[in-house]
Protein backbone atom coordinates (compact mmCIF):
# COMPACT_ATOMS: atom_id res chain seq x y z
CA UNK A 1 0.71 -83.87 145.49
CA UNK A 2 3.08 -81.72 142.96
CA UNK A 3 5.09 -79.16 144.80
CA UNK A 4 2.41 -76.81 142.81
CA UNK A 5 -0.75 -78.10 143.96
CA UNK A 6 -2.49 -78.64 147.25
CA UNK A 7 -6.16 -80.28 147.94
CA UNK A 8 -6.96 -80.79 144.40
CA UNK A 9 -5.87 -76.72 144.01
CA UNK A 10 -3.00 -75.61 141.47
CA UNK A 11 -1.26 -72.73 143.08
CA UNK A 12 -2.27 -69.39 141.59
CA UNK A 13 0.61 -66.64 141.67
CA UNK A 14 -0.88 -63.59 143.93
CA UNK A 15 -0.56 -61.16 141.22
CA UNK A 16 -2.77 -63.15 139.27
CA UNK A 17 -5.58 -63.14 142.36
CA UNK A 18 -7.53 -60.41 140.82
CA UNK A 19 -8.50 -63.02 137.80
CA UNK A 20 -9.92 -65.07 140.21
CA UNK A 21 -12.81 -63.07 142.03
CA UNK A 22 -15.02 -64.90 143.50
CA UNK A 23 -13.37 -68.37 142.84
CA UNK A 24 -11.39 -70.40 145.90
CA UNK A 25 -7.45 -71.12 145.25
CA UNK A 26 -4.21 -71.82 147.02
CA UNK A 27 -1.44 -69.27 147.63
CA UNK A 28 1.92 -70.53 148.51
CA UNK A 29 4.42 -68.08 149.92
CA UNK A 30 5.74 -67.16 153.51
CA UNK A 31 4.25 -64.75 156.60
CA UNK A 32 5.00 -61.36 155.66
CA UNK A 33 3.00 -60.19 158.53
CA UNK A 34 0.33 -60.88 160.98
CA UNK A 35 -1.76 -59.32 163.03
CA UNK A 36 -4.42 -60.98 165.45
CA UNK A 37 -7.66 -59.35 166.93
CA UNK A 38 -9.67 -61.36 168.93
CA UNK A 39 -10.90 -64.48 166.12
CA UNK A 40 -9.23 -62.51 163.43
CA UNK A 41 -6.40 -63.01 162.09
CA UNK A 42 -5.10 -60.94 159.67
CA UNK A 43 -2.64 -62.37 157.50
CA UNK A 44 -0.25 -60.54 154.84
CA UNK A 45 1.30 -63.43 152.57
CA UNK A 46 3.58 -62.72 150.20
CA UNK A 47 4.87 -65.35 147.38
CA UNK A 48 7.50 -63.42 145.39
CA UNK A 49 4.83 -62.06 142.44
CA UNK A 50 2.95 -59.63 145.92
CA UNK A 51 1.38 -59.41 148.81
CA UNK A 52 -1.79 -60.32 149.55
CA UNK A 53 -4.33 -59.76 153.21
CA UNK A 54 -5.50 -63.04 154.04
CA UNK A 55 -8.56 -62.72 156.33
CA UNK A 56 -8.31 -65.72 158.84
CA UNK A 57 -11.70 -66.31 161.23
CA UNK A 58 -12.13 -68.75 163.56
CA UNK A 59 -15.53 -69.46 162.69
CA UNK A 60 -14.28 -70.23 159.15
CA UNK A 61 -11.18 -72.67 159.65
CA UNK A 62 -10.65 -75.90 161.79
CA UNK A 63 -9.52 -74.78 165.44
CA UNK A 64 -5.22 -76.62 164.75
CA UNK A 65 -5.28 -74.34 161.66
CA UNK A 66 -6.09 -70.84 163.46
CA UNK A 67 -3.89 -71.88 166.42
CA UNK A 68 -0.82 -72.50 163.69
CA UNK A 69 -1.08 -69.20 162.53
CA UNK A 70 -1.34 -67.69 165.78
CA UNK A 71 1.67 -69.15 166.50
CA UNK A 72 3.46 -68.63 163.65
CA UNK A 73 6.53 -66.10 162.97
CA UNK A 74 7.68 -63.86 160.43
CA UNK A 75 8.99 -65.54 157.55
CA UNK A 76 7.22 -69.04 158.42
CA UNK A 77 6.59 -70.90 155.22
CA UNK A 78 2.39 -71.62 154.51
CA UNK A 79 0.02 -73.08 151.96
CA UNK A 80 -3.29 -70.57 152.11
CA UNK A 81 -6.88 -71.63 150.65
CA UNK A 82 -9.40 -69.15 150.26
CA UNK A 83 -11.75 -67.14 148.47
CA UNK A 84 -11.05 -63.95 146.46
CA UNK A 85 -12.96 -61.06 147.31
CA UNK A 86 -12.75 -57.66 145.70
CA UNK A 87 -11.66 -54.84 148.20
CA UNK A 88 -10.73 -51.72 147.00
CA UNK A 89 -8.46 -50.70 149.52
CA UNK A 90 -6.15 -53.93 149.48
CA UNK A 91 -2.83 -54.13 147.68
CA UNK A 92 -4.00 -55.40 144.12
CA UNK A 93 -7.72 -54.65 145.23
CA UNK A 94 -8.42 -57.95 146.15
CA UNK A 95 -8.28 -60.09 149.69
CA UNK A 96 -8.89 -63.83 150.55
CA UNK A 97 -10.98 -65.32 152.85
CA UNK A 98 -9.36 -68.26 154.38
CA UNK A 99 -10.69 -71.56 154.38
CA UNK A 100 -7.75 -73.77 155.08
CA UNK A 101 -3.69 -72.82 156.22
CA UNK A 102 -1.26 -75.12 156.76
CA UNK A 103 2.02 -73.83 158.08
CA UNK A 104 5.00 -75.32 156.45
CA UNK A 105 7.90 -74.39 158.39
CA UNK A 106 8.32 -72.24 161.50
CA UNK A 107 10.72 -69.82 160.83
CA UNK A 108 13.70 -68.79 163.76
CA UNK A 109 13.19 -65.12 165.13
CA UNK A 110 13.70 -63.15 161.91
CA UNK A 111 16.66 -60.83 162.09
CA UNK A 112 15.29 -57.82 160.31
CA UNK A 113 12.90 -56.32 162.21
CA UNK A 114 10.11 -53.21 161.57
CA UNK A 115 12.72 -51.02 163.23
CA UNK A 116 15.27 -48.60 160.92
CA UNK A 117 18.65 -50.92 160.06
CA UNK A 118 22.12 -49.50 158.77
CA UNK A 119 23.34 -49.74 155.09
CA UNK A 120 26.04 -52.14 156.91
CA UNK A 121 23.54 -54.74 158.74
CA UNK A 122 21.14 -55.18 155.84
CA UNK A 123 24.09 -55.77 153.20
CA UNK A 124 25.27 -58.25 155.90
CA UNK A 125 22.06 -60.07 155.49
CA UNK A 126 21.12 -59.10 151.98
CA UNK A 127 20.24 -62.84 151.57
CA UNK A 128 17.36 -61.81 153.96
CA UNK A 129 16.78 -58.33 152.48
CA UNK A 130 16.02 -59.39 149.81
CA UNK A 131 12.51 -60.63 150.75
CA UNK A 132 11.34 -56.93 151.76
CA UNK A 133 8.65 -55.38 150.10
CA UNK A 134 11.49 -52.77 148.28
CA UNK A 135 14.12 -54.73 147.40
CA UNK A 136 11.67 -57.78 145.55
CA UNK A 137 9.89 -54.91 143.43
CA UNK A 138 13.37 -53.58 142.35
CA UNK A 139 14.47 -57.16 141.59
CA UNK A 140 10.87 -57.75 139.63
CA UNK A 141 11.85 -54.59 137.52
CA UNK A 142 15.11 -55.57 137.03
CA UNK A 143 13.63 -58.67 135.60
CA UNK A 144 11.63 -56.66 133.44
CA UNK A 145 14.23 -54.54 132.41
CA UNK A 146 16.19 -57.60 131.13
CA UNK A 147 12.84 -59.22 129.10
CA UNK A 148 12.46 -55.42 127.50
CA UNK A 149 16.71 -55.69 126.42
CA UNK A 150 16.00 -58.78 125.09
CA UNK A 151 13.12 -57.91 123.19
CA UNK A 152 13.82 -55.08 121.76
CA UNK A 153 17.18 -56.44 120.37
CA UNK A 154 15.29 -59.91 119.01
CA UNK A 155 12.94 -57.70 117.16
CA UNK A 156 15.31 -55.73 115.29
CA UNK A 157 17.51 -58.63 114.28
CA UNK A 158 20.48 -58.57 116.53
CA UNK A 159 21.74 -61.85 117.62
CA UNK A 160 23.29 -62.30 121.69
CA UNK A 161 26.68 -63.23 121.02
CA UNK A 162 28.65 -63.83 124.50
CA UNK A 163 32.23 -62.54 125.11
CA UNK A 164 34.43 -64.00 126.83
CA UNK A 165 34.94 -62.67 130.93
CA UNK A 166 38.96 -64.04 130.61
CA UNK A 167 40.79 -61.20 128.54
CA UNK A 168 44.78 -60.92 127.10
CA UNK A 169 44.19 -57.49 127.55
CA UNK A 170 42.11 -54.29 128.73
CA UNK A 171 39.81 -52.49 126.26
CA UNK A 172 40.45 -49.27 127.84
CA UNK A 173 43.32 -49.33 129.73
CA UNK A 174 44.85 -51.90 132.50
CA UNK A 175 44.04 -49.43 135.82
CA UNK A 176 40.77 -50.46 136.65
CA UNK A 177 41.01 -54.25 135.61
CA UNK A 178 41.18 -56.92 137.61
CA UNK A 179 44.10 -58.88 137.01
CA UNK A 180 44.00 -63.08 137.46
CA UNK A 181 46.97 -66.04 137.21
CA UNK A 182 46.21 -67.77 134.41
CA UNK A 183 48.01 -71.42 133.28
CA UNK A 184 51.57 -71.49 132.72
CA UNK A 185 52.63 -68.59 134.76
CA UNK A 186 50.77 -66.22 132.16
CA UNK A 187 48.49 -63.39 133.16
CA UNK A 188 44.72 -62.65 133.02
CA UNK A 189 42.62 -60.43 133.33
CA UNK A 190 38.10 -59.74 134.25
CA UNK A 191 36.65 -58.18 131.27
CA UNK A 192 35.87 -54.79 131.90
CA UNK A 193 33.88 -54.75 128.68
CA UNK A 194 32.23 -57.32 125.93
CA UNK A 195 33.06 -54.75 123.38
CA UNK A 196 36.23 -55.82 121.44
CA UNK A 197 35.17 -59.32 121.14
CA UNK A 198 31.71 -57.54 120.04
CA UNK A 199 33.16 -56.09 117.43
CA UNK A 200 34.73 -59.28 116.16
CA UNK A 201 31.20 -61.09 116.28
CA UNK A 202 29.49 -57.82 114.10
CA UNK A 203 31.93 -58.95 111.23
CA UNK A 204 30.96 -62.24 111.34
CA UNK A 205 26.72 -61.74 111.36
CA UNK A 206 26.12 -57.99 110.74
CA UNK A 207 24.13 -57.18 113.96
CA UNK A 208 25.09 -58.41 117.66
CA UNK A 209 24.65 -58.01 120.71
CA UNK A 210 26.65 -58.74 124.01
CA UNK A 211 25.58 -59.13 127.35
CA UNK A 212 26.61 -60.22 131.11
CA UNK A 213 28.67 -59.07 133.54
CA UNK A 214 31.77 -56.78 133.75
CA UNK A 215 34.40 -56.04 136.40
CA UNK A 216 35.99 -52.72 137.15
CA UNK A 217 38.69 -52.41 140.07
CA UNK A 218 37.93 -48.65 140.59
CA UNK A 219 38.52 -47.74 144.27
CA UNK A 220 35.51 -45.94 144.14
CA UNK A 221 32.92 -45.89 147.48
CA UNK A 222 30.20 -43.86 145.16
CA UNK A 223 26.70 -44.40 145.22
CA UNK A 224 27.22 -44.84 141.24
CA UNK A 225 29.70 -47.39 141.50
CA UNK A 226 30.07 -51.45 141.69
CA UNK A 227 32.84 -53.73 141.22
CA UNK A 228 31.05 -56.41 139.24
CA UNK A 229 28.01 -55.12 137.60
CA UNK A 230 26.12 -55.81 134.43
CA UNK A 231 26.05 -54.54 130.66
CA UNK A 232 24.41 -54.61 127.59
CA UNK A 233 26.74 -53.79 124.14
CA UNK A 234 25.41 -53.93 121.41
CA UNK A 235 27.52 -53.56 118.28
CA UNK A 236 26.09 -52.79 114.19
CA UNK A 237 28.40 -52.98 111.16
CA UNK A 238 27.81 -50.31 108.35
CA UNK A 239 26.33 -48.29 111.87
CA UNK A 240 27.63 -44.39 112.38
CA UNK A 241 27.15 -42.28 114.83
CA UNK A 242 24.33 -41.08 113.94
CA UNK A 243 22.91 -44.47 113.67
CA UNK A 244 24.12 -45.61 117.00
CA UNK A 245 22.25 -42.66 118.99
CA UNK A 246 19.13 -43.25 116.83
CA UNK A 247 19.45 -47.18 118.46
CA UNK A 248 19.86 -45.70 122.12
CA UNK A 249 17.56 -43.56 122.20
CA UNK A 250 15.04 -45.93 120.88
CA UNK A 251 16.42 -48.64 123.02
CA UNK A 252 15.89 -46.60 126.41
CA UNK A 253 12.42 -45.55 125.63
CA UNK A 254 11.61 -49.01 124.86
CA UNK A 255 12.83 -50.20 128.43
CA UNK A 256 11.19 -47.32 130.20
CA UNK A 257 7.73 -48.06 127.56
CA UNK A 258 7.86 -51.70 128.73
CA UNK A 259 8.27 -51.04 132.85
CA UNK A 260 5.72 -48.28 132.57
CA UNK A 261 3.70 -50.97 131.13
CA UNK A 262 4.42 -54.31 133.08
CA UNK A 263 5.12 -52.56 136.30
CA UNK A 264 3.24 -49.90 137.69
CA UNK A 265 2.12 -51.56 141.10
CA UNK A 266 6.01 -52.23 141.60
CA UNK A 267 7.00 -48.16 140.86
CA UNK A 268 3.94 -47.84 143.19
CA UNK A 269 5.93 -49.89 145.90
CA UNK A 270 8.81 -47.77 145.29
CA UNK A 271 6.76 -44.53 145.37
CA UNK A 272 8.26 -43.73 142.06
CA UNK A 273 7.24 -40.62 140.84
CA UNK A 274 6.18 -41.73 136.76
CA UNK A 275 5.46 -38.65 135.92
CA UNK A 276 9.34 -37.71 135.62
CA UNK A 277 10.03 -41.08 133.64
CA UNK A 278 6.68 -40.66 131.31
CA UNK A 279 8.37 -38.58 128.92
CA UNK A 280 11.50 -40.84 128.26
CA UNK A 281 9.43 -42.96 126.70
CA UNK A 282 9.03 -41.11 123.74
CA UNK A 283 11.96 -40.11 121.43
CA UNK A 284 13.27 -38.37 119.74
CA UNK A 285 15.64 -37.37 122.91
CA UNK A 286 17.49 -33.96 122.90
CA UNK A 287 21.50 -34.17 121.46
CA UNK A 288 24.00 -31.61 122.40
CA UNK A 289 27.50 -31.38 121.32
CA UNK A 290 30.05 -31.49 123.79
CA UNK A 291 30.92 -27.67 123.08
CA UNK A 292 27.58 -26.78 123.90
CA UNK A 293 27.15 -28.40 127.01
CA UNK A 294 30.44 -26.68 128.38
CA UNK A 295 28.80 -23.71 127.38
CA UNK A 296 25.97 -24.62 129.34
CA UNK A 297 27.47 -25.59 132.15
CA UNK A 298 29.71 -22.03 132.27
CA UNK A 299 26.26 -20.35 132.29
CA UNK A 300 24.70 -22.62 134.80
CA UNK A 301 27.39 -22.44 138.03
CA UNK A 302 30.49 -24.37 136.90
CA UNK A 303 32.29 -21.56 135.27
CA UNK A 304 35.37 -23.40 136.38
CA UNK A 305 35.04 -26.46 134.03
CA UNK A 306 37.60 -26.74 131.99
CA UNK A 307 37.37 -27.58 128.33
CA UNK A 308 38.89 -31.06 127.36
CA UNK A 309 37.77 -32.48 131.11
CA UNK A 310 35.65 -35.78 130.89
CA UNK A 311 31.88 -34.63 133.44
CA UNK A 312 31.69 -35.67 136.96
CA UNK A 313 28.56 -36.23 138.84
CA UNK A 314 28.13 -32.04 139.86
CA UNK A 315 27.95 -32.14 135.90
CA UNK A 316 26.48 -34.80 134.73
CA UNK A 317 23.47 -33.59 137.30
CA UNK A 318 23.15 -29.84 135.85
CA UNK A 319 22.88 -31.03 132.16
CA UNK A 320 20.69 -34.15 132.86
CA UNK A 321 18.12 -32.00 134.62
CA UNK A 322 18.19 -28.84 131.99
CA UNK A 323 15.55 -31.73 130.15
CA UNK A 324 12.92 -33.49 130.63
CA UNK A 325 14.39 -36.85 129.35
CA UNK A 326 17.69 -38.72 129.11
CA UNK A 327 20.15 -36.22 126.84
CA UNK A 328 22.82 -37.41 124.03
CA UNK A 329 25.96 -35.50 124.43
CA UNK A 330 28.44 -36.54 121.65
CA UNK A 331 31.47 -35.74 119.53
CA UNK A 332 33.62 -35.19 122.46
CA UNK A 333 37.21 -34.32 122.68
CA UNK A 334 39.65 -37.43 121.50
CA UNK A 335 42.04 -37.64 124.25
CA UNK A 336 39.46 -38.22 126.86
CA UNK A 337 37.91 -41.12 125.07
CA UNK A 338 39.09 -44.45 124.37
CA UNK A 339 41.70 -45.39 121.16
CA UNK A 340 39.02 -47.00 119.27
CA UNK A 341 36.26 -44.29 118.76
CA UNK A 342 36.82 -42.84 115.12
CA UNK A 343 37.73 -39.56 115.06
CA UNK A 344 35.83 -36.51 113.38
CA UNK A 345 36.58 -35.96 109.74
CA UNK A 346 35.30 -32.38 110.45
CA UNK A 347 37.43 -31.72 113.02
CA UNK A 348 40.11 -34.33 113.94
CA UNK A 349 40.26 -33.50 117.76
CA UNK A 350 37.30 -34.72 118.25
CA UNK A 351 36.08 -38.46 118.49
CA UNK A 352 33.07 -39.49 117.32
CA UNK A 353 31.36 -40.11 120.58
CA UNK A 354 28.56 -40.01 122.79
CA UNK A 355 26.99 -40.30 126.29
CA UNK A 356 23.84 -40.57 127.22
CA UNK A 357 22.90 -38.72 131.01
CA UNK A 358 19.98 -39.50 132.33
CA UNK A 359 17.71 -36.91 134.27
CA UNK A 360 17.06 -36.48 137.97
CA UNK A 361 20.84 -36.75 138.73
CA UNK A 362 21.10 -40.19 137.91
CA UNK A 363 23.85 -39.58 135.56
CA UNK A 364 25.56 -41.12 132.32
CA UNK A 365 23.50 -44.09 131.24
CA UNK A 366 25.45 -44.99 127.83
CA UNK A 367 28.52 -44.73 126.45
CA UNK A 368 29.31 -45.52 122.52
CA UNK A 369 31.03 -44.09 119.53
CA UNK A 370 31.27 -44.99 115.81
CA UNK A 371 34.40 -46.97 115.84
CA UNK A 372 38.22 -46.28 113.69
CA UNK A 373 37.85 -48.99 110.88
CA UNK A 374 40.74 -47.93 109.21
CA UNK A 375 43.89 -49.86 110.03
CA UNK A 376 46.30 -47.50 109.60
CA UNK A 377 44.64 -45.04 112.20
CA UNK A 378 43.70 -47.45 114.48
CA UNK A 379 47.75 -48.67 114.21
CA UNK A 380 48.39 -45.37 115.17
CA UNK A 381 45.83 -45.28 118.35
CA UNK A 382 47.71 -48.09 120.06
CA UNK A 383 51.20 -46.55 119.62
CA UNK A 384 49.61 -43.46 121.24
CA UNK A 385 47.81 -44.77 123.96
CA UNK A 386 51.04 -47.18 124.64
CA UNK A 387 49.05 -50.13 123.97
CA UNK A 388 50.80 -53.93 123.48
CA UNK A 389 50.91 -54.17 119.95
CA UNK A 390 50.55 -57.64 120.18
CA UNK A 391 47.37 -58.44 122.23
CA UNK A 392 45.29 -56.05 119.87
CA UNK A 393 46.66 -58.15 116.86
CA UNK A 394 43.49 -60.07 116.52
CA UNK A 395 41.26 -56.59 116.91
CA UNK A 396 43.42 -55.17 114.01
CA UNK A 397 42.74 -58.31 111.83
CA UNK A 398 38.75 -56.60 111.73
CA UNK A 399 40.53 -53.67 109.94
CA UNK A 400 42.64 -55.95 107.36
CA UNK A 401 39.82 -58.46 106.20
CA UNK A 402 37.09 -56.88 105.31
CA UNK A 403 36.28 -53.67 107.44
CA UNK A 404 33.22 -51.18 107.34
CA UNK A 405 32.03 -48.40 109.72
CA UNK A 406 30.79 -49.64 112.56
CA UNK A 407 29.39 -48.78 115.95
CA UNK A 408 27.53 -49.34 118.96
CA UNK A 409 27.39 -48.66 123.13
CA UNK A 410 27.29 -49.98 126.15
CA UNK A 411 24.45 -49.26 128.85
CA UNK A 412 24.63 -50.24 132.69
CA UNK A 413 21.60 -52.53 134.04
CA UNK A 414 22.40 -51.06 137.39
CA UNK A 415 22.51 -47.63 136.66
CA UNK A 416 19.74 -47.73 134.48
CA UNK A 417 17.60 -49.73 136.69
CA UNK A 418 18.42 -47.03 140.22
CA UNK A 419 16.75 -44.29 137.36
CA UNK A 420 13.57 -46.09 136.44
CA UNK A 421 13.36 -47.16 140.27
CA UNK A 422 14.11 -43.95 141.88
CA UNK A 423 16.90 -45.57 143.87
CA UNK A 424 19.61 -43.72 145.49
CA UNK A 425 22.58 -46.87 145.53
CA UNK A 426 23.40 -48.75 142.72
CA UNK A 427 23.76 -51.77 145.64
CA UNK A 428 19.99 -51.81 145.97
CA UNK A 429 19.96 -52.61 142.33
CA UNK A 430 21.76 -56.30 141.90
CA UNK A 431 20.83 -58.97 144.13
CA UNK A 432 24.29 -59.24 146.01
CA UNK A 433 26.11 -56.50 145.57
CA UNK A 434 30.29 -56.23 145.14
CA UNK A 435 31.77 -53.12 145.81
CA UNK A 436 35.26 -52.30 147.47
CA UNK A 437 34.61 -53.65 151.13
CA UNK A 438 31.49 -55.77 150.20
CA UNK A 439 31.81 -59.29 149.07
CA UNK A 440 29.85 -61.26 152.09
CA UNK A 441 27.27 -62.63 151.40
């Protein structure tokens, strides 16, 4: 007997039980819950792919078997055999009528129980979390979400070109990295971005992209916020700005076309309203300077913004929800944006730039920019942001052999993934969460 198989029976994934009406096969999973009634039992068995209702009656199974289950605890480990029958009002629409169930393992009192648990206990046991009914659909999307990034970026000819997480030296700025001893008494640091080395990979086969995880020591407690999270960057040469929100916008709707698609039942779970994501999967999506959306938001209660101010949440919420889909906001003013964004030929003070906010108040999904190719401006961008000279000497060699416009942007898995899911906390949106007092388990 394969770990896969079980009385002559291959194991068929639950979501797949609606192929199989009619037909008798083996689920393998654990006790989600159960709930006796005289010679019933009725079982909910989950595997990781759903839930299904397992109909148990004594009449049907050997005596040991209905006594196992009858004894047998949340959690508890089982091999099901049964018959699919269509039932309209089932998860999935189908049920199984038991034949056979062997209990594998007896599971210990489970810790999380029916009853209402704090943020703090179920972080403390996200190991166990994990296995409710919210928490594996959000982890099945995020799944999803990750095929979609990788398809969409294998279709249009970009290659996945890893950066390194060990940096010299911060991309934007040594305040929110976190620093690391490296050999011989030098210093190290967690990438807080794949984007540099991104750039270096562009030159070398035209289209890239880069992605894995980042690190940012912000001592932030916000619901937006995580200390090691994940990112996609993709990087184009002979890309401008224009280009680069043409390839965001397409890339989001393509993520949201795919979930839509591959994931309704789990949005279902989350009682995701699709409605409010349906039209982000169409483009084009609306762009707004940065000028205009000050305007906006003086007209729409923040008369106090000042002009030149990067957009907190409060902001990022009124201009995300003036649409019905994620808005581009770009050219934006140059000192608030990092040394390497190319500046405006129109108007020098600003920096070819843009964010993408998401609706609903879910806030800035992308950042990117068309990036300085010119050496002596981008010579000039380190003096003024008081950046070592030296650690950037490979980043200026891009400029000296060879350089062409170029762009690209970097999009959060996490924050993109709480806006498809509806999810308040980012922490509900990677399997173990880091965050500034959260490193256990």
């Amino acid at each position: 007997m394969t770990e896969q198989s079980f009385e002559g029976l291959t194991a068929t994934p639950i979501r797949r039980l609606a192929d199989h009406v009619g037909e008798r096969v083996l689920v393998q999973g654990w006790l989600y819950n159960l709930r006796s009634k005289g010679k019933l039992h009725f079982l909910q068995v989950r595997d990781g792919t759903g839930i299904v209702q397992a109909v148990m009656s004594v009449a049907d199974v050997a005596e040991a078997d209905f006594e196992a289950v009858k004894a047998a605890t949340q959690e508890s480990s089982l091999r099901v055999i049964g018959t699919v029958k269509t039932d309209e009002r089932a998860p999935g629409g189908v049920e199984l009528t038991v034949s056979r169930a062997v209990i594998v393992h007896v599971a210990e009192p489970y810790p999380i129980a029916k009853k209402e648990h704090g943020p703090d206990f179920l972080l403390g046991n996200r190991h166990l979390w994990l296995r409710s009914k919210r928490q594996m659909a959000i982890l099945r999307v995020r799944d999803s979400v990750i095929r979609a990034i990788r398809e969409f970026f294998h279709d249009r000819g970009f290659h996945c070109v890893d950066s390194p997480m060990f940096t010299p030296s911060a991309c934007e700025g040594t305040t929110t990295l976190f620093q690391l001893d490296y050999f011989d008494d030098s210093k190290a640091y967690l990438t807080q971005s794949g984007q540099l080395y991104g750039e270096a990979s562009a030159m070398a086969l035209g289209k890239i992209y880069v992605f894995g995880p980042v690190f940012r020591a912000e001592k932030s407690k916000t619901r937006r916020h995580l200390t090691e999270f994940w990112m996609v960057e993709p990087e184009a040469a002979f890309y401008d700005l224009d280009d680069v929100m043409v390839l965001a916008e397409e890339f989001v709707a393509h993520i949201v076309r795919h979930v839509l698609r591959e994931n309704r039942s789990d949005l279902a779970d989350l009682e995701r309203d699709v409605t409010k994501l349906e039209p982000a999967a169409g483009t084009p999506y609306p762009r707004v300077t940065y000028d205009d959306a000050v305007r906006y938001l003086h007209e729409h209660g923040h008369a106090d913004f000042r002009y030149g101010d990067d957009f907190g949440a409060p902001h990022e919420t009124v201009l995300g929800d003036a649409h019905d889909r994620p808005v581009l906001v770009h050219r934006w003013p140059a000192e608030v944006k990092a040394f390497y964004m190319k500046r405006d030929p129109a108007n020098p003070k600003l920096a070819l730039g843009v964010d993408m906010i998401a609706s609903e108040g879910y806030g800035e999904l992308i950042g990117g920019a068309q990036r300085e190719d010119d050496f002596g401006e981008l010579e000039k961008r380190l003096v003024e942001h008081e950046l070592p000279r030296e650690a950037f000497e490979w980043f200026l060699d891009l400029r000296r052999y060879g350089s062409v416009p170029h762009g690209g942007f970097g999009l959060g898995l996490e924050r993109t993934l709480a806006w498809i899911c509806g999810v308040d906390h980012l922490r509900e949106c990677i399997p173990f969460p880091r965050m500034l007092y959260r490193i256990y388990p």
